[in-house]
C-alpha atoms as a PDB file:
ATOM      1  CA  UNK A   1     123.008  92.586 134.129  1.00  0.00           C
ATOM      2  CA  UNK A   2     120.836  90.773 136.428  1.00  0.00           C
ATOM      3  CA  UNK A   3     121.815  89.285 140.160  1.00  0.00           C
ATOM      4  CA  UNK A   4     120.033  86.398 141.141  1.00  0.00           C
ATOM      5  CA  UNK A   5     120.484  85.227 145.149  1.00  0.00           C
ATOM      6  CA  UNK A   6     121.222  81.609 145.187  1.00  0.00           C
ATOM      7  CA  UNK A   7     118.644  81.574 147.550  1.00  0.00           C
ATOM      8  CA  UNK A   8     115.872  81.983 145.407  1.00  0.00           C
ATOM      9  CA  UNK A   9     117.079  79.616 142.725  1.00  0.00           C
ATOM     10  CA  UNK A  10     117.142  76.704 145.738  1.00  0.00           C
ATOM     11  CA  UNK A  11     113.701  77.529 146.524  1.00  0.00           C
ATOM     12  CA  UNK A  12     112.451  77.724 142.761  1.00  0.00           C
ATOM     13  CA  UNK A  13     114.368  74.472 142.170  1.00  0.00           C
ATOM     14  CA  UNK A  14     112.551  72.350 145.203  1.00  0.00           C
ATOM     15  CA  UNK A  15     108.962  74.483 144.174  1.00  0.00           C
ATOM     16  CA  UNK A  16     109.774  72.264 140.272  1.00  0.00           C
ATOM     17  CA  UNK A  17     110.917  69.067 141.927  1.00  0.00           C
ATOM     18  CA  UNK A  18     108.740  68.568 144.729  1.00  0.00           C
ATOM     19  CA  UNK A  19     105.357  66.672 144.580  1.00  0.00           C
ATOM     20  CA  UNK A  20     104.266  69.320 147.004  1.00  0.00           C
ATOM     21  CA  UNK A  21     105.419  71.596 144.328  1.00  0.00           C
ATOM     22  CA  UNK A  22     104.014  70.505 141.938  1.00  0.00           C
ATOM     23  CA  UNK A  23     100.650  70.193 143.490  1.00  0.00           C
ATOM     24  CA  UNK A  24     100.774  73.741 144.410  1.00  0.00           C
ATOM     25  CA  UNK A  25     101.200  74.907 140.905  1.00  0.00           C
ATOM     26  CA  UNK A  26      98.758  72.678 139.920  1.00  0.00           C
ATOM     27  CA  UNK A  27      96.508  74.494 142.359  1.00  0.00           C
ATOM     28  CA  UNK A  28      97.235  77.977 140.392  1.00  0.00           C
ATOM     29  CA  UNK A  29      95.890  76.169 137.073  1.00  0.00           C
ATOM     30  CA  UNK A  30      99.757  75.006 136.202  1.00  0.00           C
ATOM     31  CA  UNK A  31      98.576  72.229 134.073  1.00  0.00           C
ATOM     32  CA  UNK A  32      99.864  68.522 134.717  1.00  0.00           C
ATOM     33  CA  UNK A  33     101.963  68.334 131.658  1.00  0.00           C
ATOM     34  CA  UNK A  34     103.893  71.659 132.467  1.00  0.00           C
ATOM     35  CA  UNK A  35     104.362  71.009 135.966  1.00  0.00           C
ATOM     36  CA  UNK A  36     105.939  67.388 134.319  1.00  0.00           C
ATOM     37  CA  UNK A  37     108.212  69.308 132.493  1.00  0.00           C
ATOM     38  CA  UNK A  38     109.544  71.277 135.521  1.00  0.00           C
ATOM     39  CA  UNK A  39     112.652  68.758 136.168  1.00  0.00           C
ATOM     40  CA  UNK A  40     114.107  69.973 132.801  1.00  0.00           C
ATOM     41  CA  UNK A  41     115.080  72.992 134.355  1.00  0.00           C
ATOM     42  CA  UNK A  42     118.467  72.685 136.130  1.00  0.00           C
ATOM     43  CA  UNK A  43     120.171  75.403 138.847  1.00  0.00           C
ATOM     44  CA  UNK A  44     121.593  77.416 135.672  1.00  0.00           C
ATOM     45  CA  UNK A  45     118.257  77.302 134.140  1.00  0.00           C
ATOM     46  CA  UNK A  46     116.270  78.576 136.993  1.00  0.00           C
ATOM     47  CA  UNK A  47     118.986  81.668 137.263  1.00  0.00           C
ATOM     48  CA  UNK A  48     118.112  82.138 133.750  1.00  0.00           C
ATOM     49  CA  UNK A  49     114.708  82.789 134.145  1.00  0.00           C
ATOM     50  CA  UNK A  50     114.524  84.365 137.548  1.00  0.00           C
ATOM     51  CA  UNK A  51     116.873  86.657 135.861  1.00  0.00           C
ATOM     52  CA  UNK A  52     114.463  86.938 132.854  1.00  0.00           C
ATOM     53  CA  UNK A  53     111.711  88.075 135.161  1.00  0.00           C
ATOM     54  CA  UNK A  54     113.584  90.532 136.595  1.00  0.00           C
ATOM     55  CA  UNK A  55     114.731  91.606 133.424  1.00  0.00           C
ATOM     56  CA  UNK A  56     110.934  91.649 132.341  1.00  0.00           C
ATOM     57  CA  UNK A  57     110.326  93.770 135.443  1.00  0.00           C
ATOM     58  CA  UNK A  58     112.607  96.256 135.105  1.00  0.00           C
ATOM     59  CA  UNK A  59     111.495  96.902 131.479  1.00  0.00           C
ATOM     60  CA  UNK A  60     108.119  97.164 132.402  1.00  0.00           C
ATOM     61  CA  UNK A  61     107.893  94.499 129.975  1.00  0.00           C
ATOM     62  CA  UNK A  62     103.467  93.319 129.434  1.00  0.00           C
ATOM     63  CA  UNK A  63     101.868  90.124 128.130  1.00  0.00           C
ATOM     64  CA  UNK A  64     102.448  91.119 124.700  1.00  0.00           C
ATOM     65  CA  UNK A  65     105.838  91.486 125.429  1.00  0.00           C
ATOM     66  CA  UNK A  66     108.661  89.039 124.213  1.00  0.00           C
ATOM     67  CA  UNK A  67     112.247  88.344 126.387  1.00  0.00           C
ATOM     68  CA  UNK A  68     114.286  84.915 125.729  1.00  0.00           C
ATOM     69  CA  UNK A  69     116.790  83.195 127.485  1.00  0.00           C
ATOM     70  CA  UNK A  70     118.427  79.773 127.268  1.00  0.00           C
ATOM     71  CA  UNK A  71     117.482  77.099 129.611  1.00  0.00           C
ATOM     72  CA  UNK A  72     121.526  75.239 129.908  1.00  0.00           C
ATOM     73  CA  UNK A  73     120.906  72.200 132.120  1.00  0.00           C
ATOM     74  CA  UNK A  74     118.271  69.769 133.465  1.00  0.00           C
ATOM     75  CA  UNK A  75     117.819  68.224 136.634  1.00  0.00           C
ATOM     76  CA  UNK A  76     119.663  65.267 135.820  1.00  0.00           C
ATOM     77  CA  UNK A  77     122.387  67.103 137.158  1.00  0.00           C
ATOM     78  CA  UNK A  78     121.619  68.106 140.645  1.00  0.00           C
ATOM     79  CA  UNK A  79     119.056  65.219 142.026  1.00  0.00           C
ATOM     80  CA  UNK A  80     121.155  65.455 144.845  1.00  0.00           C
ATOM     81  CA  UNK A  81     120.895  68.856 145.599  1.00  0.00           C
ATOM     82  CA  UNK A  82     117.401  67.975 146.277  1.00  0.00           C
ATOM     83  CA  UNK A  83     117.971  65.676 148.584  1.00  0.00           C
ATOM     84  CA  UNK A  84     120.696  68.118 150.567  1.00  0.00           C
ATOM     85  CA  UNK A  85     118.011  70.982 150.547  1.00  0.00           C
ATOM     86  CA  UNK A  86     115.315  67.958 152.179  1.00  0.00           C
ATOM     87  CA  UNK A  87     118.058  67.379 154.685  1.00  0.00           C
ATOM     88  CA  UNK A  88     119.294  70.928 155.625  1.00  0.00           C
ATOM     89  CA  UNK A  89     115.335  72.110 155.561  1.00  0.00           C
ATOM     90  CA  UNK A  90     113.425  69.303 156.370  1.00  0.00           C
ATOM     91  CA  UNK A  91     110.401  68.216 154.144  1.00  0.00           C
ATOM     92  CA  UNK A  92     108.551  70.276 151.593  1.00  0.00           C
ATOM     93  CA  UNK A  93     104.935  70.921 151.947  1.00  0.00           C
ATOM     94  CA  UNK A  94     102.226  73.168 150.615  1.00  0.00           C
ATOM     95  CA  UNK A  95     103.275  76.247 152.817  1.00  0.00           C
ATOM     96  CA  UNK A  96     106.557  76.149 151.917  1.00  0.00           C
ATOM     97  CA  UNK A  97     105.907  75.774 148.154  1.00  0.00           C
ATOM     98  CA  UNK A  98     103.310  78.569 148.774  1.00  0.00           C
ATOM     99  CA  UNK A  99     105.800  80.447 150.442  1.00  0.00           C
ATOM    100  CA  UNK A 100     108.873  79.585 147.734  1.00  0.00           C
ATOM    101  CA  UNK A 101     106.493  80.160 145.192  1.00  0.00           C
ATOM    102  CA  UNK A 102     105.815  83.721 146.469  1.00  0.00           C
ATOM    103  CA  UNK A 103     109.504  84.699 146.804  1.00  0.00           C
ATOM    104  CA  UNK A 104     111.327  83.006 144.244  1.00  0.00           C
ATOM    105  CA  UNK A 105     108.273  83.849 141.329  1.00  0.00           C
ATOM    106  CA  UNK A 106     105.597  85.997 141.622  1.00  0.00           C
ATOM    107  CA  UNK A 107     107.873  88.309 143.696  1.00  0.00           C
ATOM    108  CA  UNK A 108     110.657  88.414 142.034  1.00  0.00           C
ATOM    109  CA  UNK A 109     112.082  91.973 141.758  1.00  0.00           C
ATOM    110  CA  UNK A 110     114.382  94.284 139.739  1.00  0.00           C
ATOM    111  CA  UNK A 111     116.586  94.574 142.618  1.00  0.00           C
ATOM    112  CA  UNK A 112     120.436  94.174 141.824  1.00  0.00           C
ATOM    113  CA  UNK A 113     118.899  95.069 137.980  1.00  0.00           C
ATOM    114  CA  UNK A 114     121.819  97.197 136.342  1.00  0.00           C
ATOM    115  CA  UNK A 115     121.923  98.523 132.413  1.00  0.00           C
ATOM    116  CA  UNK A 116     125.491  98.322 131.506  1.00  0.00           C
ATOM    117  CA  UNK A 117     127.161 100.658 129.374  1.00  0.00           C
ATOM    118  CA  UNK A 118     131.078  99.826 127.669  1.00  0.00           C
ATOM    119  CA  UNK A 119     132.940 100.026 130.048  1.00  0.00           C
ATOM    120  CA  UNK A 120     130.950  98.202 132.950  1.00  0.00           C
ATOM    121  CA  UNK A 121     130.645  95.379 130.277  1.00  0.00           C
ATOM    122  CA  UNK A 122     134.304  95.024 130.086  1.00  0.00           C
ATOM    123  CA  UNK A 123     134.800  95.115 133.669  1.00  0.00           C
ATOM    124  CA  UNK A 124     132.599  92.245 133.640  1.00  0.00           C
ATOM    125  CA  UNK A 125     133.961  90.514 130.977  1.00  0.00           C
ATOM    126  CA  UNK A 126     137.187  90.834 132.654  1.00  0.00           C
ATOM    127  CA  UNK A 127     135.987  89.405 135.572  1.00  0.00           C
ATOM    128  CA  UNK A 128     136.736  86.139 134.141  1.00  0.00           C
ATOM    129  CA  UNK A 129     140.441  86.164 134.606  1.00  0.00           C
ATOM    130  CA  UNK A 130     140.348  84.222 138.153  1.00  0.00           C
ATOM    131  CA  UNK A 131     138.598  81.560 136.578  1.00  0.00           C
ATOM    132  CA  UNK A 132     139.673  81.390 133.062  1.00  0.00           C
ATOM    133  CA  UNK A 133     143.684  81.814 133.495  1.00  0.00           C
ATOM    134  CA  UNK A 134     144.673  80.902 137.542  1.00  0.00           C
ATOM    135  CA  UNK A 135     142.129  77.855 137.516  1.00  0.00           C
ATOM    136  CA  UNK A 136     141.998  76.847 134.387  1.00  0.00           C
ATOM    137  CA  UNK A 137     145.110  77.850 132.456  1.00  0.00           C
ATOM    138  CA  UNK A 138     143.957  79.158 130.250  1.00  0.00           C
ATOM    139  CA  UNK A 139     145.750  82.489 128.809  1.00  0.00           C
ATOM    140  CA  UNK A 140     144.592  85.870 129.285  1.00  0.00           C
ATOM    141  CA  UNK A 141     144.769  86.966 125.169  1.00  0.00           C
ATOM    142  CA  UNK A 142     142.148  84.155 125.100  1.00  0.00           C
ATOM    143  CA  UNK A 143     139.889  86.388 127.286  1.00  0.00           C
ATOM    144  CA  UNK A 144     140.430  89.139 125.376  1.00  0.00           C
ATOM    145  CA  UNK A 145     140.127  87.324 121.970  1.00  0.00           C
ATOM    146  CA  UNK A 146     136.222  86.297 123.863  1.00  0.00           C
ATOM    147  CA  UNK A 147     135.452  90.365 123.469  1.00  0.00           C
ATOM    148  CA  UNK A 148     135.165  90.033 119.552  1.00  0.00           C
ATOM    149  CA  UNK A 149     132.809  88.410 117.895  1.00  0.00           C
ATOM    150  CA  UNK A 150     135.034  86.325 115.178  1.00  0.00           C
ATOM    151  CA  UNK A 151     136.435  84.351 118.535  1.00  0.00           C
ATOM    152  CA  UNK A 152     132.630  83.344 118.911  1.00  0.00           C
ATOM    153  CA  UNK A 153     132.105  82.387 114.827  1.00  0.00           C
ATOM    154  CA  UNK A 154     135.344  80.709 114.856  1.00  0.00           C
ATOM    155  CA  UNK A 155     134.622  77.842 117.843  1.00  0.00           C
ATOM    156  CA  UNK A 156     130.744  77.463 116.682  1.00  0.00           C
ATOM    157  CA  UNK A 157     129.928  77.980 113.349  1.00  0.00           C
ATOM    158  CA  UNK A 158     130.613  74.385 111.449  1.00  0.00           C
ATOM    159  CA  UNK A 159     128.230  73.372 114.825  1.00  0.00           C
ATOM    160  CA  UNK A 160     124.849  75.208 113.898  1.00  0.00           C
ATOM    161  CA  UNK A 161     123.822  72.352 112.389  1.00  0.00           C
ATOM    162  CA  UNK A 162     124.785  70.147 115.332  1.00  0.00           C
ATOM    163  CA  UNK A 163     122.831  72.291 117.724  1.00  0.00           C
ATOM    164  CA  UNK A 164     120.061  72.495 114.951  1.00  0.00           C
ATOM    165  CA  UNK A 165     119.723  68.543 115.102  1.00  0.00           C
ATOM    166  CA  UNK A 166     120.152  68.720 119.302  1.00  0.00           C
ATOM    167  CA  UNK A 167     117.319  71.379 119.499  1.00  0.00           C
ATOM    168  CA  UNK A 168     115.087  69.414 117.586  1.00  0.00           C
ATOM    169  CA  UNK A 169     115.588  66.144 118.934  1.00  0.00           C
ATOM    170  CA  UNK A 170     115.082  68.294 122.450  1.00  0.00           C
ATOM    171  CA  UNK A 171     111.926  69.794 120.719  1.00  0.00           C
ATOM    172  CA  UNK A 172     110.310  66.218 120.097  1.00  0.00           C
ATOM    173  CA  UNK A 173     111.751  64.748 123.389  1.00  0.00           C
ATOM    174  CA  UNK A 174     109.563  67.612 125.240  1.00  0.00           C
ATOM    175  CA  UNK A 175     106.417  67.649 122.855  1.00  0.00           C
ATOM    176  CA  UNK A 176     106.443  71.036 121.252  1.00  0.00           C
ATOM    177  CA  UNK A 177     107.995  70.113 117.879  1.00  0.00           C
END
């Protein structure tokens, strides 16, 4: 289980949506095209991979090495969130992508890292209950039914070749199909 500060998905997140980001990149031989591609990567997305890199880290993981996560939103969602960080920070340059880039990438560490075992995963799991049943309403047999598998196979497998068709269609939209 990985922590990722908030913090350091804000920074990451104006370092892929800035032109000042994006010229820094550039700068570290971040090609054009990638550093176009950036603004598919929403909040949730950036968590995922700052938590893959730590994850990477704390496996001692090298370049031949494989991890995968899920990238689960685009910035389509948060252009405004952009715009609040410009207010509350003022304007992003080249130091302070330098700087984000530093902290939020190349520095990310295993910190707040933990291997789980049964138990901790449960408490976890668990951990859902504010959430799921007091906002929501939803019950709390659905959050245990989550713990098995079959609740999992039951809500998504007629859609496999939904998502099949969506991650294709995502595939050509992006230019690596």
């Amino acid at each position: 289980m990985a922590a990722v500060d908030d913090e350091d998905c804000m920074r990451v997140l104006r370092l892929f949506n800035e032109p000042a980001g994006h010229d820094f990149l550039k700068s570290l031989n971040v090609s054009g095209d990638t550093a176009g591609k950036l603004p598919l990567l929403g909040i949730s997305s950036i968590c995922n991979l700052l938590a893959s890199i730590k994850a990477a880290r704390y496996y001692e993981m090298e370049e031949q090495d494989v991890i995968l996560t899920v990238f689960t939103d685009s910035m389509e969602l948060y252009g405004s969130r952009v715009r609040e960080q410009a207010e509350l920070q003022g304007s992003y340059d080249r130091t302070r992508a330098a700087r984000d880039y530093e902290a939020g990438l190349a520095h990310m560490r295993e910190d707040w890292f933990r291997e789980l075992n049964y138990r901790e995963r449960k408490q976890v799991h668990n951990l859902k209950y504010y959430t799921w049943v007091e906002q929501q309403g939803k019950t709390y047999e659905e959050i245990l039914a989550q713990w098995e598998p079959e609740y999992w196979r039951s809500l998504f497998e007629d859609e496999v070749g939904e998502f099949d068709r969506l991650i294709g269609e995502f595939n050509q939209e992006v230019g690596i199909a």
